[in-house]
C-alpha atoms as a PDB file:
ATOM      1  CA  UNK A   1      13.969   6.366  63.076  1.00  0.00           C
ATOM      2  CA  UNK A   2      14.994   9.583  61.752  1.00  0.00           C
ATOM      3  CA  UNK A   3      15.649   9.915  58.319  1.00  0.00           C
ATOM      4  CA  UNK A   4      17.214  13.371  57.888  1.00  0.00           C
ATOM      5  CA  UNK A   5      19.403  14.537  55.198  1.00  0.00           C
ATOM      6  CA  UNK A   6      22.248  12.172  54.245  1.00  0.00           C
ATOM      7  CA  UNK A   7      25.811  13.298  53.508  1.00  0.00           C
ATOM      8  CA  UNK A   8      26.651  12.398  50.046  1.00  0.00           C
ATOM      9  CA  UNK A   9      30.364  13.492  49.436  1.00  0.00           C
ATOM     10  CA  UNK A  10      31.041  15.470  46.595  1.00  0.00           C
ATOM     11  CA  UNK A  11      32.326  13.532  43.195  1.00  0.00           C
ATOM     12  CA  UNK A  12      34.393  16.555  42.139  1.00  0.00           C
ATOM     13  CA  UNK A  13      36.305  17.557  45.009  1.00  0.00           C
ATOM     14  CA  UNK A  14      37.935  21.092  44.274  1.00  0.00           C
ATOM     15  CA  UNK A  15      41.987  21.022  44.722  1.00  0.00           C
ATOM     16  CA  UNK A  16      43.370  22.553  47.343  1.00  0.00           C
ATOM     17  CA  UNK A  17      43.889  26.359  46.711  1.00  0.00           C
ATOM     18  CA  UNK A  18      47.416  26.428  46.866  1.00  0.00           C
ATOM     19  CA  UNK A  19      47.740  23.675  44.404  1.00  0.00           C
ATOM     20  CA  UNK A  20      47.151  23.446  40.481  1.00  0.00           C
ATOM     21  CA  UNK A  21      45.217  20.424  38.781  1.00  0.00           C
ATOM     22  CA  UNK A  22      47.223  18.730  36.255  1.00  0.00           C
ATOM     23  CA  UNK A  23      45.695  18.061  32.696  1.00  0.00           C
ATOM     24  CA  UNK A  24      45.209  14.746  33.503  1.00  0.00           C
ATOM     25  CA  UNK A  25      44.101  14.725  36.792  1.00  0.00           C
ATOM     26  CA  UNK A  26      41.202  17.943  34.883  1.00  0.00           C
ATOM     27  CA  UNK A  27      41.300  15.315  32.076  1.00  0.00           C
ATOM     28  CA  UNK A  28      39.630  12.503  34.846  1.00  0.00           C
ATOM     29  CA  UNK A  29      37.530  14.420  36.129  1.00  0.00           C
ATOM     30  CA  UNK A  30      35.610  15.652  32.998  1.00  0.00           C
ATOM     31  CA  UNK A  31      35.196  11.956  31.963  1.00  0.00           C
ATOM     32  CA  UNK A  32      33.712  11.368  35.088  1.00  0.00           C
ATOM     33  CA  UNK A  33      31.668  14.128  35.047  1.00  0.00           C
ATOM     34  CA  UNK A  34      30.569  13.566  31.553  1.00  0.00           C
ATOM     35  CA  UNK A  35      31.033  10.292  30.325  1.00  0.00           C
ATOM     36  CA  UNK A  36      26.919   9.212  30.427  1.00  0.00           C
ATOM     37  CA  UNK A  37      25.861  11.823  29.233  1.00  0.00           C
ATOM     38  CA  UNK A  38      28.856  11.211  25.912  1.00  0.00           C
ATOM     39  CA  UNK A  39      27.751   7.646  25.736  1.00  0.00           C
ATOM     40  CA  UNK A  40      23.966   8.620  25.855  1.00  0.00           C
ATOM     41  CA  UNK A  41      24.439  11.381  22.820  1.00  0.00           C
ATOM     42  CA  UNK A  42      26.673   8.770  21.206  1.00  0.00           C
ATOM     43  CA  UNK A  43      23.875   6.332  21.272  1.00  0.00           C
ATOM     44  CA  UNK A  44      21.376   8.911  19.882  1.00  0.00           C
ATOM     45  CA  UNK A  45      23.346   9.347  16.851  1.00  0.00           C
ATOM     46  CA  UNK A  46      23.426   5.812  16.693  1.00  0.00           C
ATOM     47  CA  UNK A  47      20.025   5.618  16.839  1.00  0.00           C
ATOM     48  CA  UNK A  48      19.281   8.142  14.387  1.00  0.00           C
ATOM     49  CA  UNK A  49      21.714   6.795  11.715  1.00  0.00           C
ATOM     50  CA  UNK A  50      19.883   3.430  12.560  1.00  0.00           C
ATOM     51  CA  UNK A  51      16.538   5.152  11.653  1.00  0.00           C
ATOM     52  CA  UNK A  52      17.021   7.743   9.271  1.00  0.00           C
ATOM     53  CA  UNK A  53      19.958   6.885   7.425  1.00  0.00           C
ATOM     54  CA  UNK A  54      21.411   6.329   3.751  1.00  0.00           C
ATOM     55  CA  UNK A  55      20.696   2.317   4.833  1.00  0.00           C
ATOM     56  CA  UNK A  56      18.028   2.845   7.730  1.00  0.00           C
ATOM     57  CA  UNK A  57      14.554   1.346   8.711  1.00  0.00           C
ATOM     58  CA  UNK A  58      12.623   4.259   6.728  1.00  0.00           C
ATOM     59  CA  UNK A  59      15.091   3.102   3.464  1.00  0.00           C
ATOM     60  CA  UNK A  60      14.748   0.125   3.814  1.00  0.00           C
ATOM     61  CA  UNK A  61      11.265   0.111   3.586  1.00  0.00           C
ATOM     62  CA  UNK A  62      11.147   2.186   0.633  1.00  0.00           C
ATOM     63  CA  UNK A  63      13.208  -0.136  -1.234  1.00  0.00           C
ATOM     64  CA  UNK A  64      11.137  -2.809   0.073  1.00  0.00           C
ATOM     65  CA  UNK A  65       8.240  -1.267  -1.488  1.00  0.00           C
ATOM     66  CA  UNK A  66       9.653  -0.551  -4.848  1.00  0.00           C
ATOM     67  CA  UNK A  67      10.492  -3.995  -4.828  1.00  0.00           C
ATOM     68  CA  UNK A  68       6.720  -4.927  -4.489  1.00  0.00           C
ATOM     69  CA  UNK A  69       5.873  -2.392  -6.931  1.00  0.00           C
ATOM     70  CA  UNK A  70       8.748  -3.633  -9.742  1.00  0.00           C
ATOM     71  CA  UNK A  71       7.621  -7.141  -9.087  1.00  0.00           C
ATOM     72  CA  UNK A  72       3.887  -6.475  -9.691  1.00  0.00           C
ATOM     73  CA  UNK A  73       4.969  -5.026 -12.882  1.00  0.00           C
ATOM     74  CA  UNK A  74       7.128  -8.175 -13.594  1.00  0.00           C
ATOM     75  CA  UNK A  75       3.979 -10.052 -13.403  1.00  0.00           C
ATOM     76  CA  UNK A  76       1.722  -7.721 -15.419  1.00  0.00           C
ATOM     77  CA  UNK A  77       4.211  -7.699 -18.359  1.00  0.00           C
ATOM     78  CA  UNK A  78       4.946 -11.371 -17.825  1.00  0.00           C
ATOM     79  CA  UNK A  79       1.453 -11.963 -18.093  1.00  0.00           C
ATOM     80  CA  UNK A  80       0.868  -9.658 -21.373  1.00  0.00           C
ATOM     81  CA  UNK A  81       3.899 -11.300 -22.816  1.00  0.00           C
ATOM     82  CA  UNK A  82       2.463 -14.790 -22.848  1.00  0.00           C
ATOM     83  CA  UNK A  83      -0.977 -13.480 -23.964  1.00  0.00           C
ATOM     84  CA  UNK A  84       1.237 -12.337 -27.371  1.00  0.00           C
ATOM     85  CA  UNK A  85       2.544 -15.283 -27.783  1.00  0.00           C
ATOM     86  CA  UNK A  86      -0.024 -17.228 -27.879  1.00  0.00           C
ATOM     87  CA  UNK A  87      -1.418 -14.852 -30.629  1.00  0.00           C
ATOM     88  CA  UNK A  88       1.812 -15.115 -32.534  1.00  0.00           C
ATOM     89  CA  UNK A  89       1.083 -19.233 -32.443  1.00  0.00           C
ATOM     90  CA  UNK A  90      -2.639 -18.779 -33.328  1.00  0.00           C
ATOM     91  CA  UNK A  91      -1.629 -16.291 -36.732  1.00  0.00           C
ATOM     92  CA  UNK A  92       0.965 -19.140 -37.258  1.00  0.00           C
ATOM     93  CA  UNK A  93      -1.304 -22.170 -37.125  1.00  0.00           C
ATOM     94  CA  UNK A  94      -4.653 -20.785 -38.027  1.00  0.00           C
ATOM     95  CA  UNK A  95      -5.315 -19.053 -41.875  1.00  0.00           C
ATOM     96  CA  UNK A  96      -8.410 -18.143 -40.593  1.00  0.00           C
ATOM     97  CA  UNK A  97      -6.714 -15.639 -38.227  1.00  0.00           C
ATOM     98  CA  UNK A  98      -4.857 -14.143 -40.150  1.00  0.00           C
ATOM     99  CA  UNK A  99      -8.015 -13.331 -42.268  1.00  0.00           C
ATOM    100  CA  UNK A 100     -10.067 -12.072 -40.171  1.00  0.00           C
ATOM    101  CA  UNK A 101      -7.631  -9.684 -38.728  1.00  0.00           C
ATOM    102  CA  UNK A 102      -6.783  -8.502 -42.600  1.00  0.00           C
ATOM    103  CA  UNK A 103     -10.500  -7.885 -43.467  1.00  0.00           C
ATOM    104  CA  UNK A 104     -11.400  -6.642 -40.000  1.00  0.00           C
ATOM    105  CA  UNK A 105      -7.998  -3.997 -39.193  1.00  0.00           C
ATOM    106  CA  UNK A 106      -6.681  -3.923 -42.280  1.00  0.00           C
ATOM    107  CA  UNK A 107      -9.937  -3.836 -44.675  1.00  0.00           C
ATOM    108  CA  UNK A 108      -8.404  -6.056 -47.252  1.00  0.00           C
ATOM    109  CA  UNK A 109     -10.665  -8.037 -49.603  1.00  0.00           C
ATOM    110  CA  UNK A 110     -10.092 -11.385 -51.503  1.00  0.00           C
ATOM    111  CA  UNK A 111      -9.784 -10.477 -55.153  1.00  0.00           C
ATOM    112  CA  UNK A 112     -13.427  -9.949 -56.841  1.00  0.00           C
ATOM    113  CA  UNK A 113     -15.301  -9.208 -53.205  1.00  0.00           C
ATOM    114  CA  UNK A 114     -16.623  -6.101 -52.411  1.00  0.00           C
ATOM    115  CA  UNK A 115     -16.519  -3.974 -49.409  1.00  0.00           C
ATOM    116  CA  UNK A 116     -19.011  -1.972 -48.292  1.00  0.00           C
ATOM    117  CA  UNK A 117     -18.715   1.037 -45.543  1.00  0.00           C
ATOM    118  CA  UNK A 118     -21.568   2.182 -43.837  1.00  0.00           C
ATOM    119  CA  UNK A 119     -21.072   5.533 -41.477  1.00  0.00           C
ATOM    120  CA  UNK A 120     -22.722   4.316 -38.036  1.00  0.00           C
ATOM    121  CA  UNK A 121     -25.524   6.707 -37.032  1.00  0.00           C
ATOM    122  CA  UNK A 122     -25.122  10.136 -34.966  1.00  0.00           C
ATOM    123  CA  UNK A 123     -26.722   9.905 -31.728  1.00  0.00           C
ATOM    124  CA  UNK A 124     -29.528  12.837 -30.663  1.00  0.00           C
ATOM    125  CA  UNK A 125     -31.271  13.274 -33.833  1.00  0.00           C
ATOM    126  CA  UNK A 126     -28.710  15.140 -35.891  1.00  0.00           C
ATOM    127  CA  UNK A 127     -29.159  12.837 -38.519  1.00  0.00           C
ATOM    128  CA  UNK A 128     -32.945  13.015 -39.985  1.00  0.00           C
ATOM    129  CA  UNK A 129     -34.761  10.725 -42.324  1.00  0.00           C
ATOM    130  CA  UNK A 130     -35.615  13.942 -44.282  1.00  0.00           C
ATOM    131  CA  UNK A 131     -31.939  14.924 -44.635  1.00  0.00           C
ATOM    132  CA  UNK A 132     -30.160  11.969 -47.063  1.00  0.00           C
ATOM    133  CA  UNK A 133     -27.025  13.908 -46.520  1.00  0.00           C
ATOM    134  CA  UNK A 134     -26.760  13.377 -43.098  1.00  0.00           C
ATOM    135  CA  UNK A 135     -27.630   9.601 -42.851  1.00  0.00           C
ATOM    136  CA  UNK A 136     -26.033   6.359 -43.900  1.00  0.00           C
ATOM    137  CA  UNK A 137     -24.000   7.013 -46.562  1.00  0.00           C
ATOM    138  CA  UNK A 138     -22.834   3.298 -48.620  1.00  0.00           C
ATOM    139  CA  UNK A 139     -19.719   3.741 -51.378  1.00  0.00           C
ATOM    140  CA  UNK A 140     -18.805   0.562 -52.762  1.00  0.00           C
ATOM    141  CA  UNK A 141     -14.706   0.036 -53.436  1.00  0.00           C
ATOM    142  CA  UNK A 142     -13.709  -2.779 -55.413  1.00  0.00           C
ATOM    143  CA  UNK A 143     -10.577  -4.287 -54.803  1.00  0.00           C
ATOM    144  CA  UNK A 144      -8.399  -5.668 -57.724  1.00  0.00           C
END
């Protein structure tokens, strides 16, 4: 068997000299010549658009993770909301609430009680036994 070079004719056979090529006929043959290699850059756009576009894979996952992100938010202030709430019932049921955050926040006093302030203590011995100046310090206030 002898497998020696095969004849393959030419696609683009040349005109013959004498004669011209009309447009169409040049027209044909540049589609023929070039029409995979149109469709293949043609799908490469496509593919690019498809990838990096305004509405691509890479936005879409962006958007995709804001979405996570706005939703966990959602949640956390969801969550913080009905912990309010439920301290807006409690100072509307309970006196006692109410109180304690008026004498603890606010340091209000029932009439006739008396509240007493005491400095806490400096850490690392800048405050001395020796030294009255520097250590607790108590001023009564009385409250009308």
């Amino acid at each position: 068997m002898n497998l020696g070079p095969i004849d393959v004719p030419h696609v683009d056979p040349e005109p013959p000299k004498g004669r011209m090529e009309s447009f169409a006929e040049q027209l044909r043959h540049f589609w023929q010549r070039n029409v995979m290699w149109l469709l293949l850059a043609g799908l490469g756009l496509l593919v690019l658009q498809d990838v990096f576009g305004l509405h691509g894979v890479l936005a879409m996952r962006r958007a995709q993770q804001q979405a996570i992100q706005e939703q966990e938010e959602i949640d956390r202030i969801s969550e913080q909301n009905v912990q309010l709430q439920s301290r807006v019932n409690s100072l509307k049921r309970d006196p006692e609430a109410v109180e304690r955050i008026a004498r603890e926040q606010m340091g209000l006093a029932r009439p006739g009680e008396y509240i007493f302030k005491i400095a806490p203590k400096k850490q690392g011995g800048a405050g001395s036994a020796s030294d009255p100046s520097k250590g607790q310090s108590s001023s009564p206030a009385k409250t009308p």
